[in-house]
N, C-alpha and C. Protein backbone atom coordinates (compact mmCIF):
# COMPACT_ATOMS: atom_id res chain seq x y z
N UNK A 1 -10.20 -14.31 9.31
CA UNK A 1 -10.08 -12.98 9.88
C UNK A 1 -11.34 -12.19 9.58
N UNK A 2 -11.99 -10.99 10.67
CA UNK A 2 -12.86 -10.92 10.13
C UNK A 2 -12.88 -9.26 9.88
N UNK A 3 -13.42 -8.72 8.79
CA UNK A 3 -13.10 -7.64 8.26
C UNK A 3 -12.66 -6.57 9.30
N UNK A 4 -12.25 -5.49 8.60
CA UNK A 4 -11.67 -4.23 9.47
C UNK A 4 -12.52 -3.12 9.39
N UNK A 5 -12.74 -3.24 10.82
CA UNK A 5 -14.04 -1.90 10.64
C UNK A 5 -13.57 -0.45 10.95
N UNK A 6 -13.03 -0.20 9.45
CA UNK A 6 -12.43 0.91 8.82
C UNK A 6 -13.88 0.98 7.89
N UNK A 7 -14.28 2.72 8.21
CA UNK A 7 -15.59 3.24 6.81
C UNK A 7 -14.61 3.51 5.80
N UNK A 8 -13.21 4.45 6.05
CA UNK A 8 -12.82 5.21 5.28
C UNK A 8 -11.18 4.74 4.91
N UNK A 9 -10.53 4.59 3.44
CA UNK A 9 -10.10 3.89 3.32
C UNK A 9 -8.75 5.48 2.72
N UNK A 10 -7.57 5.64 3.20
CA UNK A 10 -6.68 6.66 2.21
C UNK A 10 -5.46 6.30 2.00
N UNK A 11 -5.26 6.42 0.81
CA UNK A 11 -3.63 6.31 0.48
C UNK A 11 -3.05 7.60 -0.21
N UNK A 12 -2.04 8.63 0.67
CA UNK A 12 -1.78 9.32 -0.22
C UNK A 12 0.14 9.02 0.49
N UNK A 13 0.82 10.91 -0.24
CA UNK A 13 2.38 11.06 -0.25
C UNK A 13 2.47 12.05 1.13
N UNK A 14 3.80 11.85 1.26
CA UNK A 14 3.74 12.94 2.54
C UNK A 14 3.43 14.29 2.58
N UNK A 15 3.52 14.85 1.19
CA UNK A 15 2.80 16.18 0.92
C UNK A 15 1.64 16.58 1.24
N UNK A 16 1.16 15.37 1.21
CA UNK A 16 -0.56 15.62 0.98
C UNK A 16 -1.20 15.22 2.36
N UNK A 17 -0.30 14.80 3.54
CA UNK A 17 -0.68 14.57 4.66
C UNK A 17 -1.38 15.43 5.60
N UNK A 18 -1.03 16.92 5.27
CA UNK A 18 -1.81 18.20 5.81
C UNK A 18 -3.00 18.24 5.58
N UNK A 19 -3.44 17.61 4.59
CA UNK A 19 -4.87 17.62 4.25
C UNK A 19 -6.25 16.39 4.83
N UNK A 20 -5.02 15.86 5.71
CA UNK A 20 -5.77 14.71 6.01
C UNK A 20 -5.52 15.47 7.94
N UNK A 21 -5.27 16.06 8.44
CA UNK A 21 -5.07 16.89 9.77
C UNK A 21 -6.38 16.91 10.12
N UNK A 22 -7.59 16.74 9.81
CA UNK A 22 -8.69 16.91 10.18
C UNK A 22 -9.73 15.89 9.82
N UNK A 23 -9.46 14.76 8.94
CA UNK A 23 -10.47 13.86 8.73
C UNK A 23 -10.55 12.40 9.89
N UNK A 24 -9.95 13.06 11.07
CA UNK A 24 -10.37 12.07 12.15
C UNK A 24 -9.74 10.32 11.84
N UNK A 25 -8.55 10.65 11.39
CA UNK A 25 -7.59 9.48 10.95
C UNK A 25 -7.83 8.41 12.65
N UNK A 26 -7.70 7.36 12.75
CA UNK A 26 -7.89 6.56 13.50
C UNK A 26 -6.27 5.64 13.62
N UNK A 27 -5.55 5.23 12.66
CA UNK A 27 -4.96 4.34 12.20
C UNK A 27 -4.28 4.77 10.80
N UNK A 28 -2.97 4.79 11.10
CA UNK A 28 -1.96 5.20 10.32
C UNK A 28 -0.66 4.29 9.84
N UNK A 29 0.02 3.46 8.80
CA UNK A 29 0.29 2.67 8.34
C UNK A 29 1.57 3.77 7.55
N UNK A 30 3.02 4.26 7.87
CA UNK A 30 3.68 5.05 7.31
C UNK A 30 4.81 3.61 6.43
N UNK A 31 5.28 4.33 5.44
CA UNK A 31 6.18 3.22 4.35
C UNK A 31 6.98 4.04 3.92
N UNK A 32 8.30 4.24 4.83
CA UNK A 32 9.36 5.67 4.21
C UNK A 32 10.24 5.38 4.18
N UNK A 33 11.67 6.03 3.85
CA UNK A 33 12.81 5.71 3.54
C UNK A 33 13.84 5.33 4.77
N UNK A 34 14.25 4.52 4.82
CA UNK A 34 15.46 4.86 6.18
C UNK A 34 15.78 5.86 6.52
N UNK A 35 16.24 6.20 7.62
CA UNK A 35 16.91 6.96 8.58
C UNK A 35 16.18 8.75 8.03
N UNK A 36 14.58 8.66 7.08
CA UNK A 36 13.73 9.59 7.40
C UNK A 36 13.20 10.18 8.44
N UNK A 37 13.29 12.08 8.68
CA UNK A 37 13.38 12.51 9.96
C UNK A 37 12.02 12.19 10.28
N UNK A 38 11.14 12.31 11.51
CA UNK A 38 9.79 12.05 11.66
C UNK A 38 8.92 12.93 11.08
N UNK A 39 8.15 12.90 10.34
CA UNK A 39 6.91 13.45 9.55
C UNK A 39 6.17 14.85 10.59
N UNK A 40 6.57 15.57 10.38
CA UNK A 40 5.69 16.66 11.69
C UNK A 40 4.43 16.74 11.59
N UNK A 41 3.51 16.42 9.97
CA UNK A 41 2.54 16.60 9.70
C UNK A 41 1.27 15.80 11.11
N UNK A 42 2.11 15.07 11.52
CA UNK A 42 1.67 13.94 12.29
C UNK A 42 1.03 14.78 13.90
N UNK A 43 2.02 15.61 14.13
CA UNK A 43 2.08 16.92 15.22
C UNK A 43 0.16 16.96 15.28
N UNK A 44 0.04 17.60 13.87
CA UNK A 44 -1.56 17.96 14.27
C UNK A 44 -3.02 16.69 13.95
N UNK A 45 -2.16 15.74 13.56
CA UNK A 45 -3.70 14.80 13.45
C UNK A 45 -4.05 14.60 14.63
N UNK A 46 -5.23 14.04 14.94
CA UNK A 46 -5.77 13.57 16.34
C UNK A 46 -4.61 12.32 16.66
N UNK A 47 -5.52 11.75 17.52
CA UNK A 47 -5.00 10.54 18.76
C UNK A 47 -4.96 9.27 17.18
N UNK A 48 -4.30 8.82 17.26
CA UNK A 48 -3.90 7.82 16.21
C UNK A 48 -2.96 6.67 16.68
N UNK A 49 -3.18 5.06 16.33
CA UNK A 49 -2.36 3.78 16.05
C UNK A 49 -1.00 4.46 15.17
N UNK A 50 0.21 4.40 15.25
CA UNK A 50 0.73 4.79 13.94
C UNK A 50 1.85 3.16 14.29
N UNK A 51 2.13 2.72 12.95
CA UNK A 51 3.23 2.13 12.67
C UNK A 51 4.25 2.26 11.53
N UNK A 52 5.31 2.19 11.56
CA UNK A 52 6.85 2.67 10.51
C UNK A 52 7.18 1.76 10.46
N UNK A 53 7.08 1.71 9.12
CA UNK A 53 8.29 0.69 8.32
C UNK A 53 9.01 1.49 7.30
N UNK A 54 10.49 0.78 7.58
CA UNK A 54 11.62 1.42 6.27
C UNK A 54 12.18 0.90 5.67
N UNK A 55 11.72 0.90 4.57
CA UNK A 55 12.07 0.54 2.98
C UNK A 55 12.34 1.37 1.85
N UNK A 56 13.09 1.14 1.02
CA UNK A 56 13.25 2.00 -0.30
C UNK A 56 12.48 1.63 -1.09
N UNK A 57 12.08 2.37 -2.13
CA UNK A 57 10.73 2.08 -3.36
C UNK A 57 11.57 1.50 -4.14
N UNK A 58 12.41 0.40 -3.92
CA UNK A 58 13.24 -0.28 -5.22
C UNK A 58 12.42 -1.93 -5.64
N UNK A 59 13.18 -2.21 -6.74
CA UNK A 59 12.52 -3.36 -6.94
C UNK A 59 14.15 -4.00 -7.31
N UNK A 60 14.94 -3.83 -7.36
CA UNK A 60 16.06 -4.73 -7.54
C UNK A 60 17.23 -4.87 -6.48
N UNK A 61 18.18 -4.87 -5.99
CA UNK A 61 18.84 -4.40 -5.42
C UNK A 61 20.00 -3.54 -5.54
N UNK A 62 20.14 -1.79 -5.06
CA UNK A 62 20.76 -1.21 -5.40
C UNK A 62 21.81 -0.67 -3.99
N UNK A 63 23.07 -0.54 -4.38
CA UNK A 63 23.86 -0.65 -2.82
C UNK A 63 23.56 0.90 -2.15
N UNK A 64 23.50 0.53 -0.69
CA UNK A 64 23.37 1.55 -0.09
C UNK A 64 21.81 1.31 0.44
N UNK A 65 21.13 1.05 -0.44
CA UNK A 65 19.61 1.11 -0.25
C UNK A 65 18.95 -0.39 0.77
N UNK A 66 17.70 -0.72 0.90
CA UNK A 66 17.01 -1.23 1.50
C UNK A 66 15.69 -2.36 0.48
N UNK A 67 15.87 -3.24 0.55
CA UNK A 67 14.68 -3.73 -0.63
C UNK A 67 13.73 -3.93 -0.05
N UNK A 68 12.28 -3.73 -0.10
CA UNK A 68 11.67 -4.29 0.85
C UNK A 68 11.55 -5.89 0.67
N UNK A 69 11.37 -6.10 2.07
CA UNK A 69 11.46 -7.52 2.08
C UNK A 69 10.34 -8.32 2.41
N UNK A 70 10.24 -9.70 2.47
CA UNK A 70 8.99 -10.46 3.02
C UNK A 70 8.54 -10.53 4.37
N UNK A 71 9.76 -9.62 5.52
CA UNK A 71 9.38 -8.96 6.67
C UNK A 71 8.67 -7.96 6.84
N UNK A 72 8.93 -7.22 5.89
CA UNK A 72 8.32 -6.06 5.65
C UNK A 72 6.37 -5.95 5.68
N UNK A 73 6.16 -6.91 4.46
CA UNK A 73 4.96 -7.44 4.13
C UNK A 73 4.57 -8.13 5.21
N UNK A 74 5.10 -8.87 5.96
CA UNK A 74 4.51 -9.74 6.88
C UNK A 74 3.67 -8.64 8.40
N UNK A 75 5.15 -7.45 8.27
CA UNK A 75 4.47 -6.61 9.34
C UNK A 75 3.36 -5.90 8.92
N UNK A 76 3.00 -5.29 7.34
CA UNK A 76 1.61 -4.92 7.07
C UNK A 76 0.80 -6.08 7.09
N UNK A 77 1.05 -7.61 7.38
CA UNK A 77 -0.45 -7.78 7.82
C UNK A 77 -0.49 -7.82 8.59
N UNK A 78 0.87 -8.13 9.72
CA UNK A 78 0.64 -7.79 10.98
C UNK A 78 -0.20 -6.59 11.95
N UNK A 79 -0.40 -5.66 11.10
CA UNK A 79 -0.40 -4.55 11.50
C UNK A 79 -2.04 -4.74 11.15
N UNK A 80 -2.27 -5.50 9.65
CA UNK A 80 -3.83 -5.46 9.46
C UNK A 80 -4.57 -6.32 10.49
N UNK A 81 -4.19 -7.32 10.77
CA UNK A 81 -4.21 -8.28 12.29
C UNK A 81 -4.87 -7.51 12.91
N UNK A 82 -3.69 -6.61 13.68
CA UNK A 82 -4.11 -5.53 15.23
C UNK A 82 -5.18 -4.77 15.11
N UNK A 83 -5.31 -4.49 13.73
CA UNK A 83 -6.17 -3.25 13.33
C UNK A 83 -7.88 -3.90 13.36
N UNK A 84 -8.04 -4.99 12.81
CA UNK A 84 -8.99 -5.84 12.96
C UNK A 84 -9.71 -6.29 14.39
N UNK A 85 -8.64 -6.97 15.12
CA UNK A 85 -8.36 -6.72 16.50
C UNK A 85 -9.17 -5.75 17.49
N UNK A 86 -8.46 -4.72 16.87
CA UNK A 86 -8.76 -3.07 17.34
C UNK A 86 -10.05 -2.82 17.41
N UNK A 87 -10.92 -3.53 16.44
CA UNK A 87 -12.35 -3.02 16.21
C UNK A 87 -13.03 -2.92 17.41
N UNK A 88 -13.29 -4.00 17.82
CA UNK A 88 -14.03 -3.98 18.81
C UNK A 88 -13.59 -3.11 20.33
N UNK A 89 -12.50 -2.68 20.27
CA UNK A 89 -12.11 -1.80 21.31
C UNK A 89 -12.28 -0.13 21.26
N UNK A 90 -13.02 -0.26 19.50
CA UNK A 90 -13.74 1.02 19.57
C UNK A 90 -14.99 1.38 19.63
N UNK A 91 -15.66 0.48 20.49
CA UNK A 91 -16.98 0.04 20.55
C UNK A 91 -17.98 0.24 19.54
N UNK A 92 -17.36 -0.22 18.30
CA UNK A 92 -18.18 -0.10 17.14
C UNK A 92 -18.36 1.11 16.46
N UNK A 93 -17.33 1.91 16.91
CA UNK A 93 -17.27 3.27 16.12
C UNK A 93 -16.28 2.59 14.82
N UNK A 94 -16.59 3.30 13.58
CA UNK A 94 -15.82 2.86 12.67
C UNK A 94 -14.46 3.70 12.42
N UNK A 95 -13.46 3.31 11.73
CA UNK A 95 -12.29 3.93 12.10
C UNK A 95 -11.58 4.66 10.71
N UNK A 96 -10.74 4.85 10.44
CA UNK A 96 -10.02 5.78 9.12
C UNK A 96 -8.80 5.00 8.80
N UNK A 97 -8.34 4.76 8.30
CA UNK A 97 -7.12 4.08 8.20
C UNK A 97 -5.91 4.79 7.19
N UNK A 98 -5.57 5.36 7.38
CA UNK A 98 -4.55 5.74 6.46
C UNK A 98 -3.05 5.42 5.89
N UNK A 99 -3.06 4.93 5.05
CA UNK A 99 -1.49 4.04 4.54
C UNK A 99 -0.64 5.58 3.57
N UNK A 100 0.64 5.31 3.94
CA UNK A 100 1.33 6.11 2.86
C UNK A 100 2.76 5.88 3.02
N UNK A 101 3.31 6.21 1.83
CA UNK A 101 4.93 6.48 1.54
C UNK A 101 5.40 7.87 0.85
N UNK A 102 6.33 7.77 0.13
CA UNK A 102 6.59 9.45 0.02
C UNK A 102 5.91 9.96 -1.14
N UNK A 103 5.30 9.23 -1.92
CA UNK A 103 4.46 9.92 -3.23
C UNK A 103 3.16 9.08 -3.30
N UNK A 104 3.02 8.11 -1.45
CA UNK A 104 1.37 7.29 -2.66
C UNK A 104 1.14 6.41 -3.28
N UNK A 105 2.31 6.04 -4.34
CA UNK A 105 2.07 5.53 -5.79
C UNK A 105 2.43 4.28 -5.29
N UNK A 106 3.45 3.62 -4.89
CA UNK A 106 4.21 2.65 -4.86
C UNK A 106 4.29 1.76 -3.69
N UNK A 107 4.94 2.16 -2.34
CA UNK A 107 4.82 1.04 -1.37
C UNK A 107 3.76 1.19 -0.72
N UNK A 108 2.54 2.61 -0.59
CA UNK A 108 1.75 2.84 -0.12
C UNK A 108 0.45 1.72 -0.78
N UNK A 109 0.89 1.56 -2.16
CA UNK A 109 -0.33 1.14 -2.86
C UNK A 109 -0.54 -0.54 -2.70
N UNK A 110 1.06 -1.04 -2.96
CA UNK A 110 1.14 -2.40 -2.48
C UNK A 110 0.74 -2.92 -0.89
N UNK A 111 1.21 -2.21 -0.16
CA UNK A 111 0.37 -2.55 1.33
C UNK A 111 -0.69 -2.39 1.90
N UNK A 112 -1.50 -1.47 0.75
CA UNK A 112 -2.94 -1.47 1.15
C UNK A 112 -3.50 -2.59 -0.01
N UNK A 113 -3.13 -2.76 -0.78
CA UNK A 113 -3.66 -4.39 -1.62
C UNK A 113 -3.28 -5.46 -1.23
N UNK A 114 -2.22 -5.82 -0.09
CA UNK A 114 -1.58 -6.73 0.84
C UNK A 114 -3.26 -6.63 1.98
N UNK A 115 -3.28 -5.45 2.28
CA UNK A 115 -4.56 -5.43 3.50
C UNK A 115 -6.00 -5.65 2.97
N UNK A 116 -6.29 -5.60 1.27
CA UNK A 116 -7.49 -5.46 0.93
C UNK A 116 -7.68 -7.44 0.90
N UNK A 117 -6.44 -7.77 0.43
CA UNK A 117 -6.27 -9.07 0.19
C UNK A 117 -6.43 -9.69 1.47
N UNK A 118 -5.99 -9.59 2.33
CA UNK A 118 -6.16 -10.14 3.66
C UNK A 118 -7.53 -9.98 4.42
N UNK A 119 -8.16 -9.07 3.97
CA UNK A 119 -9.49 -8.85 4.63
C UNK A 119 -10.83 -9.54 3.78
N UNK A 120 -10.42 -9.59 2.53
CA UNK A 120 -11.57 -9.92 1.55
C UNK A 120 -10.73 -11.06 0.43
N UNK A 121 -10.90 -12.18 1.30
CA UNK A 121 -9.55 -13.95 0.95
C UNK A 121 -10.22 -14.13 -0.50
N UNK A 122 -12.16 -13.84 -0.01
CA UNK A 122 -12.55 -14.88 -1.43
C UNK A 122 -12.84 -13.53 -2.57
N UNK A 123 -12.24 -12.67 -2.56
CA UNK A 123 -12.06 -11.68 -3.73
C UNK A 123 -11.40 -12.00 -4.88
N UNK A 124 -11.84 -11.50 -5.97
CA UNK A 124 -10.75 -12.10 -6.85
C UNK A 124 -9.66 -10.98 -7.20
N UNK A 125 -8.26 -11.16 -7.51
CA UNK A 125 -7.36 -10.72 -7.82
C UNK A 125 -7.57 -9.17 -8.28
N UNK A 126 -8.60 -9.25 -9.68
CA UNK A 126 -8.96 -8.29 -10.26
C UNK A 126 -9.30 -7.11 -9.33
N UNK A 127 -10.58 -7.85 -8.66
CA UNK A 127 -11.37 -7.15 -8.44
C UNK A 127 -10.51 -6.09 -7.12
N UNK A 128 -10.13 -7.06 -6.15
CA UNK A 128 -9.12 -6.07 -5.19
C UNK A 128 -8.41 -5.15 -5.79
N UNK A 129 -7.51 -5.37 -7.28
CA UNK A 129 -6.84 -4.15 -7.84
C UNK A 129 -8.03 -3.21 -8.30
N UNK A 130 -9.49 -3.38 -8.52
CA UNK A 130 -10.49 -2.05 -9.01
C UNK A 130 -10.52 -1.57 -7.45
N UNK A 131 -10.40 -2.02 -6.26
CA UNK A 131 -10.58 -1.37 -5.64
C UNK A 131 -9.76 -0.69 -5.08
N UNK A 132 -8.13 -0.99 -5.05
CA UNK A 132 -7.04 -0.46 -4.44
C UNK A 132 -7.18 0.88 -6.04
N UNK A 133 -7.51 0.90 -6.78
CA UNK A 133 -8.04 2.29 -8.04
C UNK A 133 -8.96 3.29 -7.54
N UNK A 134 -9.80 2.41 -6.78
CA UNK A 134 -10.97 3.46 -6.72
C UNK A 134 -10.55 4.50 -5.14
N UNK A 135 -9.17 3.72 -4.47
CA UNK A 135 -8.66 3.99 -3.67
C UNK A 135 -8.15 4.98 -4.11
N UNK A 136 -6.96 4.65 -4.50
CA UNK A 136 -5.92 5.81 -5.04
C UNK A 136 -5.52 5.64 -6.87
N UNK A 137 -5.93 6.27 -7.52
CA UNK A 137 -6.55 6.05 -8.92
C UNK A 137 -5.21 6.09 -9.63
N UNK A 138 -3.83 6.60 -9.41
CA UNK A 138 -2.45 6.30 -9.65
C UNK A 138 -1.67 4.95 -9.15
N UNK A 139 -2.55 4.42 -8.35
CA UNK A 139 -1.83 3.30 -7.87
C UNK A 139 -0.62 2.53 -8.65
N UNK A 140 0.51 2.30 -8.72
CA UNK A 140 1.22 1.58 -9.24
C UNK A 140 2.74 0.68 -8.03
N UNK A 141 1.69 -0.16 -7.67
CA UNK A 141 2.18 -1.25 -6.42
C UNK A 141 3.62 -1.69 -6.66
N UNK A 142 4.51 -1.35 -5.69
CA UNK A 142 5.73 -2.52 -6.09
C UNK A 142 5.80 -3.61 -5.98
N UNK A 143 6.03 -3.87 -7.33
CA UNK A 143 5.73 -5.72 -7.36
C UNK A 143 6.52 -6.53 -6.43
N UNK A 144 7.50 -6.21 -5.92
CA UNK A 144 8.65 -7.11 -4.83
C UNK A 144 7.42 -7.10 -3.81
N UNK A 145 6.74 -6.25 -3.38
CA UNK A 145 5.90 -6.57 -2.59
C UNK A 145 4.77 -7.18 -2.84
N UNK A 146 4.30 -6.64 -4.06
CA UNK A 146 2.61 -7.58 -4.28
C UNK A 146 3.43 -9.20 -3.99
N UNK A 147 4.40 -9.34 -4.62
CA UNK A 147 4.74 -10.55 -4.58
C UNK A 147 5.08 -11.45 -3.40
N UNK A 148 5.78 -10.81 -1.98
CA UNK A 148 5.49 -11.27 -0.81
C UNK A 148 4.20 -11.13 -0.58
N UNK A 149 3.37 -10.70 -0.66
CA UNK A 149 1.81 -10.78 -0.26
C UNK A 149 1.25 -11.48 -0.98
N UNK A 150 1.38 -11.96 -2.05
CA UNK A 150 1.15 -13.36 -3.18
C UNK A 150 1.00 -14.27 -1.85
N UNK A 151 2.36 -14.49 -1.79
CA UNK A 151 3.11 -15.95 -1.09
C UNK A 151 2.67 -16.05 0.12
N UNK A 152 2.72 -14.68 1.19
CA UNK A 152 2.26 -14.76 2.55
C UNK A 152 0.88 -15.05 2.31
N UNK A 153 -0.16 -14.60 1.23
CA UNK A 153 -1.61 -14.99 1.65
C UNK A 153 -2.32 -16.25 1.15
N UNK A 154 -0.93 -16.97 0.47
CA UNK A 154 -1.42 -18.40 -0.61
C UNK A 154 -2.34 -17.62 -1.53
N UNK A 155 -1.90 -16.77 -2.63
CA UNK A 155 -2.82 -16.43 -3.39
C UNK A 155 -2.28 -17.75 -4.66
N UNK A 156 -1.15 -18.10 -4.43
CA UNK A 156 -0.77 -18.99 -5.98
C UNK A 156 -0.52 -17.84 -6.67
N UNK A 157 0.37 -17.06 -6.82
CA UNK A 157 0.69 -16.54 -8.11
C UNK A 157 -0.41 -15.53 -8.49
N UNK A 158 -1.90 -15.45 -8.12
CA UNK A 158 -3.15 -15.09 -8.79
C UNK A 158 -2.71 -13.35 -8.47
N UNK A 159 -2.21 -12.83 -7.56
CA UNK A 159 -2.20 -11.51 -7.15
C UNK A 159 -1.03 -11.13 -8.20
N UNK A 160 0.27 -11.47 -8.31
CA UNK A 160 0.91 -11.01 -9.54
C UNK A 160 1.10 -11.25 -11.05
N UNK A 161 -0.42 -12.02 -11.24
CA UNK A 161 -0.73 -12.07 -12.52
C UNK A 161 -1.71 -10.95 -12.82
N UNK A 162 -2.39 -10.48 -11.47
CA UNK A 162 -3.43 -9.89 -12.12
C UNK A 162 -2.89 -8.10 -11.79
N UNK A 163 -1.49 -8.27 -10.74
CA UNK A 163 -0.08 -6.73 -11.31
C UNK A 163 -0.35 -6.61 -12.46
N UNK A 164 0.23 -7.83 -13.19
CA UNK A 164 0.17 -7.56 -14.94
C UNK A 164 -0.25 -6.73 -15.14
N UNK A 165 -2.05 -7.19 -15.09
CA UNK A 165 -2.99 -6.74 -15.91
C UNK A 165 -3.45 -5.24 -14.95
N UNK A 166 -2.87 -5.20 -13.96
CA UNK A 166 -2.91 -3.85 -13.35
C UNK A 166 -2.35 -2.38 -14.36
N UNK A 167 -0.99 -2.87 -14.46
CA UNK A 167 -0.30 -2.43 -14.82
C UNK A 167 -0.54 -2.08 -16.08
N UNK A 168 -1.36 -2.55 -16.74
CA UNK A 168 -1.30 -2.80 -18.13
C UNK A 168 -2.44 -1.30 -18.16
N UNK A 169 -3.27 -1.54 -17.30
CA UNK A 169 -4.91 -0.73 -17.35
C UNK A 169 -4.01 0.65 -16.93
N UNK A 170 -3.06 0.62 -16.04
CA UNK A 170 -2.32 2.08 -15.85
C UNK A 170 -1.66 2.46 -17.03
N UNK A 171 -0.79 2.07 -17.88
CA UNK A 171 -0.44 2.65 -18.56
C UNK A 171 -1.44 2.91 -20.01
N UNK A 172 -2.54 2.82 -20.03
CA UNK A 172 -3.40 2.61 -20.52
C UNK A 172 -4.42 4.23 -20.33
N UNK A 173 -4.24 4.44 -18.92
CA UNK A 173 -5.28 5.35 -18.70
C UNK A 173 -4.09 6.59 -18.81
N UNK A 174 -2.98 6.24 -18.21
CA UNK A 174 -2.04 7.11 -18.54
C UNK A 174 -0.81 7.05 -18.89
N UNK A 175 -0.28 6.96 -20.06
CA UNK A 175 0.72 6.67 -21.17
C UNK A 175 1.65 7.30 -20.37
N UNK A 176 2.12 8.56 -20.21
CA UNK A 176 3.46 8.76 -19.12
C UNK A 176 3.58 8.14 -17.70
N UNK A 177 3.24 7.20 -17.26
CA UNK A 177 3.37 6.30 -16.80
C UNK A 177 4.74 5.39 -16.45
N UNK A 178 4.85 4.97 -17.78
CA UNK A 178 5.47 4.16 -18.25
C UNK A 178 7.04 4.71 -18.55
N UNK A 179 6.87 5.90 -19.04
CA UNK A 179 8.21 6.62 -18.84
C UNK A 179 8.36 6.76 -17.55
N UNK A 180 8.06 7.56 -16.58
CA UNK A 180 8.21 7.65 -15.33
C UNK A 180 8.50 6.74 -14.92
N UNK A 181 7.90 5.19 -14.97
CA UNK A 181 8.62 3.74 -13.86
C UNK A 181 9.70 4.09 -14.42
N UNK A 182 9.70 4.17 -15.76
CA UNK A 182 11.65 3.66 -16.51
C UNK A 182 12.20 4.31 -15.84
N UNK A 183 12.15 5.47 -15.94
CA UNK A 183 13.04 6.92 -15.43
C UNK A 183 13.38 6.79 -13.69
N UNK A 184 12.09 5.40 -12.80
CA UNK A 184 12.29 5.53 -11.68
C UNK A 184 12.95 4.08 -11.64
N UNK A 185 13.75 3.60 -12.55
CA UNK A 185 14.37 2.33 -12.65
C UNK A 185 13.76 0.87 -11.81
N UNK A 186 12.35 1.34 -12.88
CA UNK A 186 11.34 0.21 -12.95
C UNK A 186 10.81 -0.61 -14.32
N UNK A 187 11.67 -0.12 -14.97
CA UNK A 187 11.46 -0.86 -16.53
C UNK A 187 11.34 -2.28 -16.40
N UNK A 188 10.97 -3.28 -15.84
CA UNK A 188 11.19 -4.70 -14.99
C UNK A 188 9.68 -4.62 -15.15
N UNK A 189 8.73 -3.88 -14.20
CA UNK A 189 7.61 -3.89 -13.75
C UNK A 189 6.81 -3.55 -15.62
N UNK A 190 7.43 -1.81 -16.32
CA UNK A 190 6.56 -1.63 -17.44
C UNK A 190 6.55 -3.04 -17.95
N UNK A 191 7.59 -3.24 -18.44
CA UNK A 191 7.30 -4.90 -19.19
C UNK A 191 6.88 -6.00 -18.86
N UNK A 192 6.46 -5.69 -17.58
CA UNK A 192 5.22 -6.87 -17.19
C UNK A 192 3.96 -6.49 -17.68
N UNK A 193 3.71 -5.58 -17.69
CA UNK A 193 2.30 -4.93 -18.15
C UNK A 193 1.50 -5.67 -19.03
N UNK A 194 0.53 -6.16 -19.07
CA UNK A 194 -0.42 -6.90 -19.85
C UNK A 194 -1.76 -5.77 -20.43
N UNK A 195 -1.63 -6.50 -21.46
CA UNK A 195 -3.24 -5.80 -22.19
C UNK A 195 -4.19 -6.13 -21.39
């Protein structure tokens, strides 16, 4: 596949979507809850690709809710596919891409490291998580997903070993962290965390 000619790379929450109303978004990647009303923020961006997917930010299964699944993942690369695709139908203008869910942190962060992974194969593990940081510097990916994107991209395991050590560097830079997954009934993920 050959890279996505995206200059500008954003992951934020739906709050923070007003602020992006003017940076000439190209390509929009939404990750929200079921039966969420449509985002109005959307009203004022320009002419934009948008695609929805609905999933809950869970990592176990809780009733009522939605897990994301390995469909799920399959449609963000699907979506990185089209977007790639897309390039050349913008006659070489470069494009914006914007991924998000309702805070950013979580399914937003895993599907843009699903897309960094898919665009850049001979990267190493690490190095895609410094960049999904330098992306969105809270990043904390749901692992149910890094982990279909493991499997869908034949990483071997290498993408949720190096969660671990993701994880490990987050709670690291910021110690409430780690309360917060618990509190967001992710204590599964803190204790993966590696030094």
């Amino acid at each position: 596949m050959k890279p996505i000619a995206i200059s500008v790379l954003t992951i934020c929450g739906i709050e923070e979507l007003p602020k992006h109303e003017a940076r000439s978004v190209t390509h929009v990647l939404s990750l929200i809850d079921p039966g969420w009303p449509e985002i109005a923020a959307f009203q004022s961006f320009d002419d934009h690709h948008r695609v929805i997917l609905h999933c809950h930010d869970i990592i176990d299964p809780v009733p009522g809710k939605v897990m994301p699944a390995r469909d799920d993942v399959a449609a963000v690369l699907k979506f990185g596919e089209d977007l790639a695709a897309s390039a050349s139908d913008r006659g070489g203008q470069a494009g914006h891409l914007l991924v998000h869910c309702h805070m950013g942190v979580s399914r937003s962060t895993a599907s843009m490291l699903a897309l960094l992974a898919q665009v850049h194969p001979n990267e190493t593990e690490d190095r895609l998580f410094e960049r999904l940081r330098e992306i969105r510097q809270q990043a904390w990916p749901n692992s149910v997903m890094v982990g279909h994107a493991d499997d869908l991209l034949g990483r071997g395991g290498r993408l949720t070993a190096a969660l671990r050590r993701h994880y490990g560097h987050q709670i690291k830079r910021d110690p409430g962290l780690a309360d917060w997954m618990i509190e967001l009934g992710r204590r599964r993920e803190v204790e993966m965390a590696e030094d």
